[in-house]
C-alpha atoms as a PDB file:
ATOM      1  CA  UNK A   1      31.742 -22.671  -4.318  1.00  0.00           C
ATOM      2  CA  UNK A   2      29.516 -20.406  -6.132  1.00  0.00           C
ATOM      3  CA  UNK A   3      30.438 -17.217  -7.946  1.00  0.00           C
ATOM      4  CA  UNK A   4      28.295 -15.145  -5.828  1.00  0.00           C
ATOM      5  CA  UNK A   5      30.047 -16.339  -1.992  1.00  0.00           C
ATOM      6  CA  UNK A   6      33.081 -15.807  -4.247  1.00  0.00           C
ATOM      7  CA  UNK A   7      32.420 -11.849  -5.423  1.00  0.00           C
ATOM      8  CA  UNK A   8      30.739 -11.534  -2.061  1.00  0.00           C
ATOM      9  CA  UNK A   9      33.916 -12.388   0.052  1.00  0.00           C
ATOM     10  CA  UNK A  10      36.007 -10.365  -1.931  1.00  0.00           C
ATOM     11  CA  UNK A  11      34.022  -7.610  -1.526  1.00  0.00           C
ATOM     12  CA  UNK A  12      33.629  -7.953   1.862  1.00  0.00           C
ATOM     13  CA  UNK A  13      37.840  -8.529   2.169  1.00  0.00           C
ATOM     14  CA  UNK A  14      37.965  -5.528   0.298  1.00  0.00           C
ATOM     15  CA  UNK A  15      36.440  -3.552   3.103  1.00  0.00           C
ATOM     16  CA  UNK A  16      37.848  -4.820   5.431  1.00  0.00           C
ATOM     17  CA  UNK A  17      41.174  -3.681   3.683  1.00  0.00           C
ATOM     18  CA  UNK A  18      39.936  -0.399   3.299  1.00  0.00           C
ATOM     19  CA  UNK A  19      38.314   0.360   7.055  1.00  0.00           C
ATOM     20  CA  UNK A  20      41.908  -1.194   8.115  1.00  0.00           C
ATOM     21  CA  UNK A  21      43.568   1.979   6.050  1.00  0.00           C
ATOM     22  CA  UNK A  22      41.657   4.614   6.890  1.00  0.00           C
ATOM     23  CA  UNK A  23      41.742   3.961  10.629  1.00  0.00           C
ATOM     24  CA  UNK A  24      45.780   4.140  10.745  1.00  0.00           C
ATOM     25  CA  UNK A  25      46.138   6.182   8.392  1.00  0.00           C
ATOM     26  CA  UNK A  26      47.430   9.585  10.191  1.00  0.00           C
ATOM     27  CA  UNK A  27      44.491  11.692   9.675  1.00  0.00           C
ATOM     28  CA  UNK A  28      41.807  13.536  11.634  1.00  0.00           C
ATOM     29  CA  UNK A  29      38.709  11.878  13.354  1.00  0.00           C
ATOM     30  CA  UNK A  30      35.965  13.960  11.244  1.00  0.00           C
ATOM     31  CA  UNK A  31      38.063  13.342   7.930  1.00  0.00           C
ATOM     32  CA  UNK A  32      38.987   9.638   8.587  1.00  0.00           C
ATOM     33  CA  UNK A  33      35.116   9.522   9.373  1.00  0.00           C
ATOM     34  CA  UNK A  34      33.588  11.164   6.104  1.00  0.00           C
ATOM     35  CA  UNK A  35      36.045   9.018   4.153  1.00  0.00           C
ATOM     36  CA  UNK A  36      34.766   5.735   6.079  1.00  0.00           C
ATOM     37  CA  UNK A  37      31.314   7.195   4.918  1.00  0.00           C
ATOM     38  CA  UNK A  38      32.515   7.930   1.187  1.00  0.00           C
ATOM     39  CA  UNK A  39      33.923   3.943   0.818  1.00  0.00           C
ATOM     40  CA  UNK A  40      30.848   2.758   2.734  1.00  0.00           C
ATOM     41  CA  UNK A  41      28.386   4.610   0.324  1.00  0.00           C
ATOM     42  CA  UNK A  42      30.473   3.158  -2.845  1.00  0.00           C
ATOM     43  CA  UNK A  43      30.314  -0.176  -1.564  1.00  0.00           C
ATOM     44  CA  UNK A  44      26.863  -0.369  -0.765  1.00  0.00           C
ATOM     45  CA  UNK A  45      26.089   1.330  -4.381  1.00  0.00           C
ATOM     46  CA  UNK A  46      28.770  -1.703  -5.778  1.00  0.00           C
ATOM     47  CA  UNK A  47      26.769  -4.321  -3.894  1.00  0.00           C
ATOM     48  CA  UNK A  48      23.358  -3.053  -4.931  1.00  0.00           C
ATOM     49  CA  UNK A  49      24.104  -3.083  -8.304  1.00  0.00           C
ATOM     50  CA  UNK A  50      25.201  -6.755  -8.530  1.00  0.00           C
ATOM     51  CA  UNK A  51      22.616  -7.655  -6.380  1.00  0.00           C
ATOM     52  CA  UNK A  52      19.889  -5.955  -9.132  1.00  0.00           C
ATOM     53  CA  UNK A  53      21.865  -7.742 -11.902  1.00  0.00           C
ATOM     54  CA  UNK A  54      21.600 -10.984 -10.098  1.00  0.00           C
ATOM     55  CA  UNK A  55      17.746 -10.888  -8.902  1.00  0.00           C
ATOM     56  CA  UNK A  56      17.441  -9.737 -12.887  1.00  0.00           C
ATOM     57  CA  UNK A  57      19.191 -12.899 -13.892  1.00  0.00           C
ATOM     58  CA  UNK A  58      17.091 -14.978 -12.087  1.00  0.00           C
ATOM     59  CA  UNK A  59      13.722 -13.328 -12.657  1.00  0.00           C
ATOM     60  CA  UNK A  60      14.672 -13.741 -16.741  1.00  0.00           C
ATOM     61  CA  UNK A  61      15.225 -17.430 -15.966  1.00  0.00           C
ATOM     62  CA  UNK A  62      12.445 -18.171 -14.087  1.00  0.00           C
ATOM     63  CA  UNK A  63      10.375 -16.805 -16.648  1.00  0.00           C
ATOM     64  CA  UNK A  64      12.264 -18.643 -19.091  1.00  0.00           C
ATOM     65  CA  UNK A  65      11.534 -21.913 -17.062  1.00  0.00           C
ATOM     66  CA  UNK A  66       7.861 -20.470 -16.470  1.00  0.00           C
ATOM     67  CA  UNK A  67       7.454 -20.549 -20.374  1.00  0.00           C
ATOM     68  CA  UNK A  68       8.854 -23.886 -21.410  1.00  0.00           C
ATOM     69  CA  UNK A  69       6.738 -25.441 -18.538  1.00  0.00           C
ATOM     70  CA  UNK A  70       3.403 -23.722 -19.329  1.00  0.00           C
ATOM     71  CA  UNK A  71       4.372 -25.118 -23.255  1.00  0.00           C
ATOM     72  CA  UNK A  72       4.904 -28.570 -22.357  1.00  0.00           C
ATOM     73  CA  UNK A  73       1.509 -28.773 -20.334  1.00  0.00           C
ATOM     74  CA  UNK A  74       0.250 -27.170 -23.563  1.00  0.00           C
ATOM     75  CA  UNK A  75       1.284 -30.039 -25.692  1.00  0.00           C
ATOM     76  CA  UNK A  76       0.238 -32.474 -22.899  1.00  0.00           C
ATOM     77  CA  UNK A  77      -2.887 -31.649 -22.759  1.00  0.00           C
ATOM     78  CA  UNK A  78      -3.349 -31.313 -26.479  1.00  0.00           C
ATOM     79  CA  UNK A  79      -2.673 -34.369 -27.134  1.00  0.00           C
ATOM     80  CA  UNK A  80      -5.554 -36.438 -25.545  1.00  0.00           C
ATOM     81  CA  UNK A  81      -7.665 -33.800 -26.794  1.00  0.00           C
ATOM     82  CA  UNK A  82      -6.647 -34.815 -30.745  1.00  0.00           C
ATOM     83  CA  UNK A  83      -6.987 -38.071 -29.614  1.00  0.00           C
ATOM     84  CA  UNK A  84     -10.404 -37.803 -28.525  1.00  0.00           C
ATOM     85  CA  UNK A  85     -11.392 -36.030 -32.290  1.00  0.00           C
ATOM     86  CA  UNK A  86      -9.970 -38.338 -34.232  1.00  0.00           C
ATOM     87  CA  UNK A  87     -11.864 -41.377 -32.073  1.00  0.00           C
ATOM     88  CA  UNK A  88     -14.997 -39.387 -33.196  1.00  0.00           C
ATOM     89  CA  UNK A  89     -14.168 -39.121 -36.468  1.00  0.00           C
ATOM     90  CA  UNK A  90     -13.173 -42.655 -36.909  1.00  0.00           C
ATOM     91  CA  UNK A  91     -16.659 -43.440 -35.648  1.00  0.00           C
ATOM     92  CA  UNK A  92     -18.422 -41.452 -38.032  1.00  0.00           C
END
């Protein structure tokens, strides 16, 4: 399972926990309300943030994987290029 099902479930257990609270807790509609809309706000600022961290992570690989590929077509096509000069110069 990967890490990211794994942080999202948890997350999403944990709010589940937390909206289970708040509703029987014995408090009043309009303050169990703007504390539902407190945890909400946290969570989605807690998700956001590892979501930015992961698209980060994987735009820093791809361009890591975007490099290495771009060399070894570099070297790849260098190669029948020297082979071509030093035909020519063999000739001469």
């Amino acid at each position: 399972m990967s890490s990211g099902k794994v942080v999202l479930g948890l997350l999403a257990g944990a709010a589940a926990g937390a909206l289970a609270g708040i509703l029987f807790a014995p408090a009043k509609g309009t303050r169990t309300r703007k504390r539902i809309l407190r945890k909400g706000e946290r969570y989605y600022d807690s998700l956001k943030e590892k979501f930015d961290e992961l698209l980060d992570s994987v735009n820093d690989k791809f361009e890591k994987v975007k490099e290495e590929v771009t060399d070894y077509a570099d070297k790849k096509t260098a190669k029948p290029e020297e082979a071509q000069k030093n035909a020519k110069t063999a000739e001469v």
